[in-house]
C-alpha atoms as a PDB file:
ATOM      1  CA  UNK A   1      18.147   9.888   6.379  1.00  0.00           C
ATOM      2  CA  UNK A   2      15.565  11.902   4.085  1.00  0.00           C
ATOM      3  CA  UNK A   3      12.038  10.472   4.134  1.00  0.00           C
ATOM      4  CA  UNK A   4      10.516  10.839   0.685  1.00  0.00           C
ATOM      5  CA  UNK A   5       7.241  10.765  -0.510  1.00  0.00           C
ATOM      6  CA  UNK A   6       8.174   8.113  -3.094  1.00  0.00           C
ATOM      7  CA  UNK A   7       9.223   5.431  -0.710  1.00  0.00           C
ATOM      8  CA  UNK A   8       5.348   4.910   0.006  1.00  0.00           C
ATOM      9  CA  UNK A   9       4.963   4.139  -3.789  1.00  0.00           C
ATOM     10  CA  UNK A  10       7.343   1.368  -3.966  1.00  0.00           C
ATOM     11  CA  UNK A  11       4.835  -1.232  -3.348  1.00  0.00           C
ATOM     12  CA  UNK A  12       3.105  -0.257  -6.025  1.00  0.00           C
ATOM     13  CA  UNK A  13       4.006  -3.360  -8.151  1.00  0.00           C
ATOM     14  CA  UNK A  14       1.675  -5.676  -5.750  1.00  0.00           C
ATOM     15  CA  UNK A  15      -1.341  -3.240  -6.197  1.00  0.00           C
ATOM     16  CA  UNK A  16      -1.172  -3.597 -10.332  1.00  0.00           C
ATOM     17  CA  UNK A  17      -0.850  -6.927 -10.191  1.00  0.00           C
ATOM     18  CA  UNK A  18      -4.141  -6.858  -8.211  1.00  0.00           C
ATOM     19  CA  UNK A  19      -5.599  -4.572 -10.599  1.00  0.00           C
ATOM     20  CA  UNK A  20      -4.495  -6.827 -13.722  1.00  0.00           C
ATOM     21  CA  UNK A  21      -5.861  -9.650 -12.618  1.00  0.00           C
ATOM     22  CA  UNK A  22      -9.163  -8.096 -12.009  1.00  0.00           C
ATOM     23  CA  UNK A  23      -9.287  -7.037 -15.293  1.00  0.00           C
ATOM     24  CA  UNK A  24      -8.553 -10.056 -16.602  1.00  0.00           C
ATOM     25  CA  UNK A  25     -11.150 -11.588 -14.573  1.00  0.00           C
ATOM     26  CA  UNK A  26     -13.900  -8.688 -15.698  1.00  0.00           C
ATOM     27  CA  UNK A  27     -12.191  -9.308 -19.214  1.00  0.00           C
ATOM     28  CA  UNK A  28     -11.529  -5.813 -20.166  1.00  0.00           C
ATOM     29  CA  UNK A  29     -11.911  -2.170 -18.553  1.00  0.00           C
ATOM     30  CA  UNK A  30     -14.634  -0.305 -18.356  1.00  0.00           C
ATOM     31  CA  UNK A  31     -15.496   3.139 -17.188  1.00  0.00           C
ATOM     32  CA  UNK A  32     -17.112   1.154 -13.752  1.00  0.00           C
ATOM     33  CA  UNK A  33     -13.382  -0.734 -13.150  1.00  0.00           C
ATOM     34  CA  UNK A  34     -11.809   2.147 -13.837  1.00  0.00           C
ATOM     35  CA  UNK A  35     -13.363   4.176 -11.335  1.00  0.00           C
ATOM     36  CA  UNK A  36     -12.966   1.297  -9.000  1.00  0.00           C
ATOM     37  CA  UNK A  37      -8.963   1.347  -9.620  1.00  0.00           C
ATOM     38  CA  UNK A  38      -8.840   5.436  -9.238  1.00  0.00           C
ATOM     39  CA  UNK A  39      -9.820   4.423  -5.495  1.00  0.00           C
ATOM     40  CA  UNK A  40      -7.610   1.538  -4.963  1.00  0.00           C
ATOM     41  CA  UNK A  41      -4.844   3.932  -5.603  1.00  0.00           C
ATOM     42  CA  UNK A  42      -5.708   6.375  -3.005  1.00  0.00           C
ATOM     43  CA  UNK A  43      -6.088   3.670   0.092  1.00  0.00           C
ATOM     44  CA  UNK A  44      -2.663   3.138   0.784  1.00  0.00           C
ATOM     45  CA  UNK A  45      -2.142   6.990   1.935  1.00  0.00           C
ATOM     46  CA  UNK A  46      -2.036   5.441   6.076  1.00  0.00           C
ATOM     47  CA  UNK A  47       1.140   4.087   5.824  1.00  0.00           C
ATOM     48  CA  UNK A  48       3.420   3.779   8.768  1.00  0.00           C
ATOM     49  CA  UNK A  49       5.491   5.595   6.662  1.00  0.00           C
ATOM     50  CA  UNK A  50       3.942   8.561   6.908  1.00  0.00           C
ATOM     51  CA  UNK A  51       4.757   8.301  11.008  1.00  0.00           C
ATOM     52  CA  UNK A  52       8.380   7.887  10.712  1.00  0.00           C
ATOM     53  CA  UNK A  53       8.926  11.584  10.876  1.00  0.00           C
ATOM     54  CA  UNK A  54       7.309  11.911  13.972  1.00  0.00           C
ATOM     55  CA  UNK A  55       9.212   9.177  15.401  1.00  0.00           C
ATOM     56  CA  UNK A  56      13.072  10.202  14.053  1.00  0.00           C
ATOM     57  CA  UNK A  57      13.523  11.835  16.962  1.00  0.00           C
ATOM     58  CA  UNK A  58      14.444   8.884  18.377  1.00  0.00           C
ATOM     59  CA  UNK A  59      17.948   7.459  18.139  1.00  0.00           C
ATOM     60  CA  UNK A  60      17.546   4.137  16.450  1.00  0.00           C
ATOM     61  CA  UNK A  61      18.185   2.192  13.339  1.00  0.00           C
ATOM     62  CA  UNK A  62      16.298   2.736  10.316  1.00  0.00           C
ATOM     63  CA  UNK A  63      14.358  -0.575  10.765  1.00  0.00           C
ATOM     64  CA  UNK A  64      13.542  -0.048  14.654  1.00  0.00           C
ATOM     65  CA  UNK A  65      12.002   2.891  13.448  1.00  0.00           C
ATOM     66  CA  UNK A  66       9.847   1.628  11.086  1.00  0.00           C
ATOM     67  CA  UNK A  67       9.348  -1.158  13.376  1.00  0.00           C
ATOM     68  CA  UNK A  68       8.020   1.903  16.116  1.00  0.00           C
ATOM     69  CA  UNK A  69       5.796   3.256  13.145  1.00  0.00           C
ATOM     70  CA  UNK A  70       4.120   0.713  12.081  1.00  0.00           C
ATOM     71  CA  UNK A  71       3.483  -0.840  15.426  1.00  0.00           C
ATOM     72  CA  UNK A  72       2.062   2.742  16.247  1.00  0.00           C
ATOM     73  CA  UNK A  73       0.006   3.051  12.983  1.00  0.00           C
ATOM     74  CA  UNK A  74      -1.455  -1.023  12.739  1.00  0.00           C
ATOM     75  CA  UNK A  75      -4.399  -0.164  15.072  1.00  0.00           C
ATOM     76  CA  UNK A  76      -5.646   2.709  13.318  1.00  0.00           C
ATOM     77  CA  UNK A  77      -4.619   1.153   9.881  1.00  0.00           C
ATOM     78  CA  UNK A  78      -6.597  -2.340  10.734  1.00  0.00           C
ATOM     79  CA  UNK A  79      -9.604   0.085  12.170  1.00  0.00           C
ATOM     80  CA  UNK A  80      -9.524   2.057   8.732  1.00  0.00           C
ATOM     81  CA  UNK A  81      -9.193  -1.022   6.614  1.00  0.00           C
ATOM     82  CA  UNK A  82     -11.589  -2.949   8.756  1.00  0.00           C
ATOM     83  CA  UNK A  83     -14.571  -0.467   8.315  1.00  0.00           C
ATOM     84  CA  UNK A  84     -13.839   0.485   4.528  1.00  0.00           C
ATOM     85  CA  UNK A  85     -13.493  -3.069   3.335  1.00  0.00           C
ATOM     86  CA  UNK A  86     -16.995  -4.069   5.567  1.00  0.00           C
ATOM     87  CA  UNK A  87     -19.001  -1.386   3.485  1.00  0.00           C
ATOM     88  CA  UNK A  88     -17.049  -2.702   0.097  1.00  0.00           C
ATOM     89  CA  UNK A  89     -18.017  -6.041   1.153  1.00  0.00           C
ATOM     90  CA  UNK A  90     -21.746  -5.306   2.025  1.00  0.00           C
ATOM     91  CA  UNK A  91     -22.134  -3.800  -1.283  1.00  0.00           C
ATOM     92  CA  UNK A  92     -20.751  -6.278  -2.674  1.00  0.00           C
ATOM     93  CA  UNK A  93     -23.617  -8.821  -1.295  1.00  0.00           C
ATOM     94  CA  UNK A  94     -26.080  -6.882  -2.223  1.00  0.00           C
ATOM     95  CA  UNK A  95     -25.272  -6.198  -5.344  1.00  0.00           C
ATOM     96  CA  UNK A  96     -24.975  -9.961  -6.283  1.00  0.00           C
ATOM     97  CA  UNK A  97     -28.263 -10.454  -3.983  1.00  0.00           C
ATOM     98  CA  UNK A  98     -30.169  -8.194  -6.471  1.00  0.00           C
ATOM     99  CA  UNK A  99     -28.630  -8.612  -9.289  1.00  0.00           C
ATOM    100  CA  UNK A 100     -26.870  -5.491 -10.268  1.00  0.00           C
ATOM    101  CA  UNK A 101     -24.190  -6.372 -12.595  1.00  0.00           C
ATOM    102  CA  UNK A 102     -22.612  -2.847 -12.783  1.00  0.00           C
ATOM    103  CA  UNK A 103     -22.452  -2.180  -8.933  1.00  0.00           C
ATOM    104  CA  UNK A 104     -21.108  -6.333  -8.403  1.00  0.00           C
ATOM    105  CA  UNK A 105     -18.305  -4.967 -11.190  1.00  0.00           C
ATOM    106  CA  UNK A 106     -17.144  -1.971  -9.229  1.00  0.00           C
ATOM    107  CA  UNK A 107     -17.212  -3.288  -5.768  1.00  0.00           C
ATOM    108  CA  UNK A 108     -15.461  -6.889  -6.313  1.00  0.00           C
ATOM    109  CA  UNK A 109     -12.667  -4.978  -7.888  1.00  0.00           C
ATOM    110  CA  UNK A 110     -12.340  -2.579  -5.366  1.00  0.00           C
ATOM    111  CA  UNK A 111     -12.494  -5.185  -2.355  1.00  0.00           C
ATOM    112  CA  UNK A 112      -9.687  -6.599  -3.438  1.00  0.00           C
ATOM    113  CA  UNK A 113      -7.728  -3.445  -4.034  1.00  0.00           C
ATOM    114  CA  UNK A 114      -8.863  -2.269  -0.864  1.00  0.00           C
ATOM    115  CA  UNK A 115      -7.696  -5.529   0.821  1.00  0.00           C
ATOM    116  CA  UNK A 116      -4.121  -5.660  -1.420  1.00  0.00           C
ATOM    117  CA  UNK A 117      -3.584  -2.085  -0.552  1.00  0.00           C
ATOM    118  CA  UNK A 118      -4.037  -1.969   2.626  1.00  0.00           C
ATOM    119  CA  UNK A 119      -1.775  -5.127   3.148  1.00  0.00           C
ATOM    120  CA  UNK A 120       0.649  -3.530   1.196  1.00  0.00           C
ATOM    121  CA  UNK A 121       0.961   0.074   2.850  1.00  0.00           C
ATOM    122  CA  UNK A 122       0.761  -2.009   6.220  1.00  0.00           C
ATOM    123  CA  UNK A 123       3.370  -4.915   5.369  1.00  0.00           C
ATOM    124  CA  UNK A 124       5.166  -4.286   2.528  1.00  0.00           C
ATOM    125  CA  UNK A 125       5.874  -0.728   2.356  1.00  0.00           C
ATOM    126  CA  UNK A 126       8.051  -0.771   5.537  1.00  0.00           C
ATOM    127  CA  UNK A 127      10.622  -3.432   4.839  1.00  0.00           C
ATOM    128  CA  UNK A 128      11.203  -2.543   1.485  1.00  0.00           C
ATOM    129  CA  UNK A 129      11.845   0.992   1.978  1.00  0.00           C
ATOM    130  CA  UNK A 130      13.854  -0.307   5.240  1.00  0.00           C
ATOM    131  CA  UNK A 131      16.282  -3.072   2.194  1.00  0.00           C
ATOM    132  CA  UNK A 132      16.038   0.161  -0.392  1.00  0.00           C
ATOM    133  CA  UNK A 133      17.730   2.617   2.195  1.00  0.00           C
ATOM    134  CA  UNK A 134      20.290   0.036   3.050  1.00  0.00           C
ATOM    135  CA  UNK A 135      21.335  -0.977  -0.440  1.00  0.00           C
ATOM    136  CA  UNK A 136      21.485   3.027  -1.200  1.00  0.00           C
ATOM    137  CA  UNK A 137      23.730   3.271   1.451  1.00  0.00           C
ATOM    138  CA  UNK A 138      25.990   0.130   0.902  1.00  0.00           C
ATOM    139  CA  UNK A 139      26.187   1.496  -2.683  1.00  0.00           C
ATOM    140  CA  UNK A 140      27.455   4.914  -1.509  1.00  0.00           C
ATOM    141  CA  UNK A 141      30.324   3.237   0.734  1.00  0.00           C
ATOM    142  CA  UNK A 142      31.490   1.616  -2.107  1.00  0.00           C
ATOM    143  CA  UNK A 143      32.047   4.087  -4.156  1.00  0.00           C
ATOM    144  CA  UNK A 144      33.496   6.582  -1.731  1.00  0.00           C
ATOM    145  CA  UNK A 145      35.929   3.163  -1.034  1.00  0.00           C
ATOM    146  CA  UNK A 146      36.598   3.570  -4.975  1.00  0.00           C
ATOM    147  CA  UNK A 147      37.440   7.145  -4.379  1.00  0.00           C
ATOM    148  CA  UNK A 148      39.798   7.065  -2.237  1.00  0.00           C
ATOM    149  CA  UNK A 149      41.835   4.475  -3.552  1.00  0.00           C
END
């Protein structure tokens, strides 16, 4: 059961979507957007998958596992997310409260890439590598079946 670095990536498809739609919404990309998607990319690094190899000492399926990991990570990844999004979001006020266009145009984007990637490192990253790692292996049985016949 190798854990790869990659497997944290596979949500990946939920962030985008995130990040199209607030281009759409800012119609277009700018330098400010931009910037603002460089560091919605880099907040799903505290995933529970990063704890798994602490916890495969333990004998137990591949989904108790990440069930252990994430359970251990939430706390610290709701405490993370919690803080980060509060300062996003304070920005975010004031920067609507005074006016400033440029600063309202980075920080709306990145409060909702902070709040999409941090639901997807925490929720989706887990059970999808957990249904990737399964099909893998159901598609190695069968063709070592095939092999043998």
């Amino acid at each position: 059961m190798p854990i790869s670095g990659n497997k944290s990536t596979k949500p990946l498809p939920f962030r985008y979507t995130i990040r199209i739609a607030s281009i759409k919404y800012f119609k277009g990309l700018n330098t400010v957007i931009a910037c603002a998607h460089s560091g919605i990319l880099l907040i799903g690094v505290n995933s529970p998958l990063i704890n798994i190899r602490s916890n495969m000492k333990k004998k137990s399926t591949l989904a108790e596992l990440v069930d252990i990991s994430t359970t251990e990570t939430l706390q610290r990844s709701i405490n993370t997310a919690f803080t980060v999004v509060l300062c996003a979001f304070i920005i975010f006020v004031v920067s609507v409260v005074y006016r400033m266009e440029s600063i309202t145009n980075f920080s709306l984007p990145l409060l909702a890439g902070l709040i999409s990637g941090c639901y997807s490192s925490i929720c989706i990253a887990g059970p999808l590598w957990v249904w990737w790692e399964e099909h893998r292996e159901k598609i190695q049985k069968r063709k070592t079946g095939q092999k043998r016949k």
